[in-house]
Protein backbone atom coordinates (compact mmCIF):
# COMPACT_ATOMS: atom_id res chain seq x y z
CA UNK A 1 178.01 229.76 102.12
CA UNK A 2 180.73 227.22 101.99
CA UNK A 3 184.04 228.56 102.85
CA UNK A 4 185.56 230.27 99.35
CA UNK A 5 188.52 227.93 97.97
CA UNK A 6 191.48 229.18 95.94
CA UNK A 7 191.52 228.91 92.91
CA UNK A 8 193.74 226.76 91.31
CA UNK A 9 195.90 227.27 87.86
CA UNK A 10 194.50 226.04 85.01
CA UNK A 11 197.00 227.47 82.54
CA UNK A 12 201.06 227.81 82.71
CA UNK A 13 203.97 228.42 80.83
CA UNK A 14 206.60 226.15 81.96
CA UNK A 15 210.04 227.52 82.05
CA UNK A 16 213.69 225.75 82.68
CA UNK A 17 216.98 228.48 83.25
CA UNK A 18 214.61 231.20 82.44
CA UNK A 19 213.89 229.51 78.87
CA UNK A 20 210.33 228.55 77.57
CA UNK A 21 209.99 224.34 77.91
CA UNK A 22 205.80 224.15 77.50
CA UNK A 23 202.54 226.01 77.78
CA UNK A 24 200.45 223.91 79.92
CA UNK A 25 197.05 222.96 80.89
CA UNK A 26 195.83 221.49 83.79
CA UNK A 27 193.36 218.28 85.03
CA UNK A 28 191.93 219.74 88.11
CA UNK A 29 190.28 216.92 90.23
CA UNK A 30 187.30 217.84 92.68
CA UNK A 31 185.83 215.53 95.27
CA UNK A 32 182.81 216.24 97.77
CA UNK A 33 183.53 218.57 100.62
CA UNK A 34 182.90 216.56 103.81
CA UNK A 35 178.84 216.96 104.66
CA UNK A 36 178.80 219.57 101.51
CA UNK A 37 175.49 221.70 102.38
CA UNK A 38 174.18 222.22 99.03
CA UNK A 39 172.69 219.70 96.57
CA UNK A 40 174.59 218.95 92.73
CA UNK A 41 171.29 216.99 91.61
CA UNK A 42 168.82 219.67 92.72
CA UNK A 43 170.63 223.13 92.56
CA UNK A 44 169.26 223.72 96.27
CA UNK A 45 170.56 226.39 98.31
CA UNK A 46 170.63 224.65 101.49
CA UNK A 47 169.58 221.25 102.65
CA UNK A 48 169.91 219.18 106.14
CA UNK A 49 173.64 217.81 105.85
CA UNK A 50 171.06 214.17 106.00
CA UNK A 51 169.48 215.01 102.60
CA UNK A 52 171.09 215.44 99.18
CA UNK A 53 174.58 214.88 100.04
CA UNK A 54 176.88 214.77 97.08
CA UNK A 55 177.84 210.99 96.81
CA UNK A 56 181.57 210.13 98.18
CA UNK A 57 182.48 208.65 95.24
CA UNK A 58 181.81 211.53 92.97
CA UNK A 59 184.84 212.63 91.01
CA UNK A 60 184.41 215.53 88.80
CA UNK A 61 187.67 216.57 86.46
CA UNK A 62 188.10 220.35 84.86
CA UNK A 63 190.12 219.41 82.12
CA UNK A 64 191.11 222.44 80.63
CA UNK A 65 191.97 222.78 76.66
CA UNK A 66 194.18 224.47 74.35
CA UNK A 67 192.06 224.46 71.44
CA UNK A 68 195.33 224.64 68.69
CA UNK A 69 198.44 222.91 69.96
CA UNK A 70 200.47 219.89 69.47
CA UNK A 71 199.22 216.29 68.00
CA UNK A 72 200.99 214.79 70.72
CA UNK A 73 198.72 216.77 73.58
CA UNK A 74 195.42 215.84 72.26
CA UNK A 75 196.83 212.18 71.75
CA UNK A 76 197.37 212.04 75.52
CA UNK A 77 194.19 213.55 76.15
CA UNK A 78 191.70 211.23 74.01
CA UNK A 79 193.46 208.18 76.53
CA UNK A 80 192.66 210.17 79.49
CA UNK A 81 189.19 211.24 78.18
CA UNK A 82 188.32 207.86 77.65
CA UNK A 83 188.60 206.48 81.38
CA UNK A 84 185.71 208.81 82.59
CA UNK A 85 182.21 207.65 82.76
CA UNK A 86 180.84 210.59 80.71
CA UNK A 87 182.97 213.56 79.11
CA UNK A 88 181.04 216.50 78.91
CA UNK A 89 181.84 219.06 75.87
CA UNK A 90 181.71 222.03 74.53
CA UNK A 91 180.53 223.30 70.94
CA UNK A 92 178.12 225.83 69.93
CA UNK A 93 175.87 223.42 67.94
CA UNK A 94 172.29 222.11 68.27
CA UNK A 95 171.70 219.34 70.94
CA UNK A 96 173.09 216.13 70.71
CA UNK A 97 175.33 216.79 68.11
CA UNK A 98 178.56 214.52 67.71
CA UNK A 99 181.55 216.15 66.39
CA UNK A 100 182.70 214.13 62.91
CA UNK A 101 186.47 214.51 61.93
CA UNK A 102 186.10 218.03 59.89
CA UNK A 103 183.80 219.69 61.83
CA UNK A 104 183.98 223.29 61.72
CA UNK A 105 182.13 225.82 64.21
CA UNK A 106 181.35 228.72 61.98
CA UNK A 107 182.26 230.69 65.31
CA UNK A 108 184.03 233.69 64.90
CA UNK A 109 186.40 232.27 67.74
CA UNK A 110 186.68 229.04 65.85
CA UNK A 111 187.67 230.46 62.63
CA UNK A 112 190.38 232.49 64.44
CA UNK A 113 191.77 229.43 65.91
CA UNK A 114 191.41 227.26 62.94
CA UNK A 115 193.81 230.27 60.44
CA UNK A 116 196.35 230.07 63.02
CA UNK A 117 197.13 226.36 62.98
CA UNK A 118 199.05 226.13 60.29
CA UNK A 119 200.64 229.60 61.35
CA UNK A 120 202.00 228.40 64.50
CA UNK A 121 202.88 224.41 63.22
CA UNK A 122 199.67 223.29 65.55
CA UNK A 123 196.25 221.37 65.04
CA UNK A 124 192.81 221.81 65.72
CA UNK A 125 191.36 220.71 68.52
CA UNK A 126 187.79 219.20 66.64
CA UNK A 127 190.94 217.13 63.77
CA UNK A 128 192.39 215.74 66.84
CA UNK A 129 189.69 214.93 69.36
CA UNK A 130 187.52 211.44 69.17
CA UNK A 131 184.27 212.81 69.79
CA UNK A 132 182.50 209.94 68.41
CA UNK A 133 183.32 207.46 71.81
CA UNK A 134 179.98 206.87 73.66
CA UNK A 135 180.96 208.44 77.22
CA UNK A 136 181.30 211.94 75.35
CA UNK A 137 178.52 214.31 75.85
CA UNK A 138 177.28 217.59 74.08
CA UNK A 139 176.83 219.70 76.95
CA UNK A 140 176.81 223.39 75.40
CA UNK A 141 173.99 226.03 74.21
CA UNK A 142 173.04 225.38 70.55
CA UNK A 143 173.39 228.14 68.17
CA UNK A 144 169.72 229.54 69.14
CA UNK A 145 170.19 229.30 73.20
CA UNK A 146 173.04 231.50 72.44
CA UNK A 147 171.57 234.11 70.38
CA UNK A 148 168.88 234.25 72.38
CA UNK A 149 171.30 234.84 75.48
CA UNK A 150 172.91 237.04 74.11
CA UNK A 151 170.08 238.96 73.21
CA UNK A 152 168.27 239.06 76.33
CA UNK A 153 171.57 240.65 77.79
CA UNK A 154 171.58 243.05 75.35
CA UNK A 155 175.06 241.89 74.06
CA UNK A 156 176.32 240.84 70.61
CA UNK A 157 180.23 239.97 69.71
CA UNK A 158 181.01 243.12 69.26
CA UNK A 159 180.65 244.31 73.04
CA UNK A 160 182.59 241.82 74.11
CA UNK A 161 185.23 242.42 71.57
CA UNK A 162 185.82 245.66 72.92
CA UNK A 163 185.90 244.88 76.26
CA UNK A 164 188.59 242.32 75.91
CA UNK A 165 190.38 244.88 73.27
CA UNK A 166 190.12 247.74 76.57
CA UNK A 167 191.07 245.35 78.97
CA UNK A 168 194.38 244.36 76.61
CA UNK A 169 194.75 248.37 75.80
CA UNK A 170 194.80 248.75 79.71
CA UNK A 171 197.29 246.29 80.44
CA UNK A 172 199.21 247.15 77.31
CA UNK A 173 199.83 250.71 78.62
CA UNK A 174 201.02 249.56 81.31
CA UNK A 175 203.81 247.85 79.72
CA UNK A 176 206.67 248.86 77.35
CA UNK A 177 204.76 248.89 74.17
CA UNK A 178 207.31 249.36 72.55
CA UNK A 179 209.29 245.81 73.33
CA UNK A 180 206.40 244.59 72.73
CA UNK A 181 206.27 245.39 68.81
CA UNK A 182 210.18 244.39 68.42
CA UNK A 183 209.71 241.26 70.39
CA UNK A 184 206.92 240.47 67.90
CA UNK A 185 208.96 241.69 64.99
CA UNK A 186 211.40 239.42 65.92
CA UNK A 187 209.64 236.71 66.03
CA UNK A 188 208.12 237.33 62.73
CA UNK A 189 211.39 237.43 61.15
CA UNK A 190 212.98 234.94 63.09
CA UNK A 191 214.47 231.79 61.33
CA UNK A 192 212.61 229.59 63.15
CA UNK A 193 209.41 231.95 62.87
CA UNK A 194 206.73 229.54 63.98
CA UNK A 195 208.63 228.55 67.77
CA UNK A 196 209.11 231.99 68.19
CA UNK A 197 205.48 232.76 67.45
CA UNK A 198 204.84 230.13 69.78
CA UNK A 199 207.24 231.42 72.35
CA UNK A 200 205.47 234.89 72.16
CA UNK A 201 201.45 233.91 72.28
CA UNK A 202 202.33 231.57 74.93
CA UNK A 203 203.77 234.01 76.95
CA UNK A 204 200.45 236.12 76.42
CA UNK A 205 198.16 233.35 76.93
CA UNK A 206 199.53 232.27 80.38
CA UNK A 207 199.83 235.64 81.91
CA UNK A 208 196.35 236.37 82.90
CA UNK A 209 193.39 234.39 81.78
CA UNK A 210 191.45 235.05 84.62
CA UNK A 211 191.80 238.46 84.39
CA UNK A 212 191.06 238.06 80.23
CA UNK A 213 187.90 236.44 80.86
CA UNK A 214 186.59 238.63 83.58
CA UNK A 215 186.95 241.36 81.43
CA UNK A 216 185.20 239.74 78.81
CA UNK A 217 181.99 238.65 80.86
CA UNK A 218 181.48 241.99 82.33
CA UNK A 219 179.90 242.52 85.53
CA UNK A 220 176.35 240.68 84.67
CA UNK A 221 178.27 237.73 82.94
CA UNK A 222 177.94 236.84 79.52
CA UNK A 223 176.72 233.91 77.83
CA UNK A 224 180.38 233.23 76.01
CA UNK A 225 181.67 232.35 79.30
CA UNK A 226 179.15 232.21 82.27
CA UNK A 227 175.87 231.97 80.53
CA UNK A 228 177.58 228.29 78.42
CA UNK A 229 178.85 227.09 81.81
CA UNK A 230 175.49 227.09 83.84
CA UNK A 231 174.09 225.14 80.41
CA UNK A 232 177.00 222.46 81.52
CA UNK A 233 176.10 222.31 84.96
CA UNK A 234 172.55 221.42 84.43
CA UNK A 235 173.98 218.60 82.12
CA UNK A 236 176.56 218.17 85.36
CA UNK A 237 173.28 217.59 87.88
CA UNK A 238 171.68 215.25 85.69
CA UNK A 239 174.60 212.78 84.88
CA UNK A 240 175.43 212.43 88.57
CA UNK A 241 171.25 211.85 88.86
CA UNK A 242 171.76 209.39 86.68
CA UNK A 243 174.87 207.50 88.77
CA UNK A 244 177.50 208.69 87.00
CA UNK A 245 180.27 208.91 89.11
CA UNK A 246 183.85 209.94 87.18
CA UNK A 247 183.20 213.32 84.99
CA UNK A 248 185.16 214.88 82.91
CA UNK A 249 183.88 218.58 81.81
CA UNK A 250 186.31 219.13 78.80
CA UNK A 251 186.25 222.95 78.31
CA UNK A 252 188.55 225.71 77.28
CA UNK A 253 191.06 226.38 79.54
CA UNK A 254 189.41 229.89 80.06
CA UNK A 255 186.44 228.59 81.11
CA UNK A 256 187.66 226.87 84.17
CA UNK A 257 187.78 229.90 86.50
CA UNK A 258 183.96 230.43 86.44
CA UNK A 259 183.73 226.27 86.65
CA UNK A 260 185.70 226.48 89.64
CA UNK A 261 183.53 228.68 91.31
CA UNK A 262 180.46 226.85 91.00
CA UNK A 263 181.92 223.84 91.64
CA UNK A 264 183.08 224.91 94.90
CA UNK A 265 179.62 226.31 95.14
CA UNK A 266 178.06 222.47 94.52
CA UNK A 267 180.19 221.49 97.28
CA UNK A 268 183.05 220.29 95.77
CA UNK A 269 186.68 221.07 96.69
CA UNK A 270 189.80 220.59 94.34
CA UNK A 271 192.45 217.70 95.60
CA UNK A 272 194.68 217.08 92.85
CA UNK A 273 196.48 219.05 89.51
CA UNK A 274 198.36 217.00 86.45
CA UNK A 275 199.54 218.64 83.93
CA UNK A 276 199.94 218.88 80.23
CA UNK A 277 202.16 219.90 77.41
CA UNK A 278 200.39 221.44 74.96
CA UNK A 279 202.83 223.43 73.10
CA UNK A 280 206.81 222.34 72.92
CA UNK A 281 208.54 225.38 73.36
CA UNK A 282 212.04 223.88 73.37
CA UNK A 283 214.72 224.62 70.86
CA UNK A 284 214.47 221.76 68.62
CA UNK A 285 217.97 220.22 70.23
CA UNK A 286 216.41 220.94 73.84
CA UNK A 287 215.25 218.50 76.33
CA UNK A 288 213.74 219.21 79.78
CA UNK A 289 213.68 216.85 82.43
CA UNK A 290 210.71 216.26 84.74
């Protein structure tokens, strides 16, 4: 086995003087291990370091996503998006399918997401995103593969609803409740309601993700998380087959934990982290500097 890597951060909440600036996502870059021992075309366990190296001029990107946040973050991101060879994406949808302006995942997830943009002053990822340039690829289960998952690990939505709901009771017990409900109260009320919001989910979403989405999978995986990724690795084997070089798999920000696993796995190690504002946190007079 290669030796295990850290895993990087794929998720942050910036803060200046003790004061929210941004919630952030990362780019994580990964380049081949020197004489990596396992294949990315074939899925191998172990070859001869002489046979099935990973090419030295692979680049593979993990760029995680906020899927509501500011216009100004997914701007940024359809310029980087566009310098890879291939992007590949994620949507629950039948194969092949290209994302139109509009598009709406009738996801429970998605529709979640999509009521709270206007809540929190964001936008949706899929109103933001140019799907339609030809380096982006579908590279997710469709609507069937999932079901059929799903079913074959004897889950539905439900069971992992409550195990993200126990794992949140757990860690809410832990803390002072009570703050917990003013702080949101607060922020309800507050004048400016929707940074406040802001202020308070962000502060939620960057405290533990990893621990959020192991507690979702469970300990045989799940196809929300786990089961969708291996789907995007076989796409991941065959675009590098094909002599694809600089790949971008464009995923949640949650997912990236279980990607970097497997990528380290492949034979891949990460060199390099940029981050991204996706939410402005500042107080509408504030400025941060870099």
């Amino acid at each position: 086995m290669p030796k295990e890597e850290p895993s990087p951060q794929f998720i942050r909440l910036q803060k200046k003087k003790g004061e929210p600036q941004f919630l952030q996502t990362a780019i994580v870059s990964y380049k081949p291990r020197p004489q990596a021992e396992k294949s990315a075309v074939n899925g191998s366990e172990r070859k001869p370091a002489t046979e099935n190296k990973l090419p030295p001029a692979l680049r593979v990107d993990l760029v995680g996503v906020i899927h509501i946040a500011e216009r100004s973050y997914y701007e940024e991101l359809n310029k980087r998006l566009h310098q890879y060879d291939v992007v590949l994406y994620e949507l629950v949808a039948p194969e092949g399918t290209r994302v139109t302006p509009g598009t709406r995942s009738a996801h429970p997830v998605s529709i979640i997401q999509r009521s709270m943009t206007d809540f929190l002053g964001l936008v949706f990822q899929l109103d933001a995103i140019d799907y339609q340039r030809p380096n982006f690829v579908h590279a997710d289960m469709s609507p069937e593969e999932f079901t059929r998952s799903m079913e074959e690990k004897g889950e539905n939505l439900w069971t992992m609803f409550f195990r993200a709901f126990g794992y949140e009771f757990a860690r809410s017990q832990a803390r002072q409740s009570g703050s917990n409900d003013l702080d949101f109260l607060r922020a309800l009320f507050s004048k400016d309601r929707q940074l406040e919001m802001k202020r308070l989910f962000a502060e939620q979403l960057a405290e533990d993700v990893e621990g959020q989405i192991r507690a979702l999978e469970g300990p045989q995986g799940s196809p929300l998380i786990s089961g969708r990724n291996e789907k995007v690795l076989e796409v991941l084997r065959e675009q590098i087959a094909q002599g694809h070089r600089r790949i971008a798999i464009f995923y949640g920000a949650g997912h990236m934990y279980h990607f970097h696993e497997r990528l380290v796995e492949l034979g891949l190690v990460p060199v390099k982290t940029k981050w991204l504002n996706a939410w402005d946190l500042r107080e509408p007079s504030g400025t941060v500097e870099d």
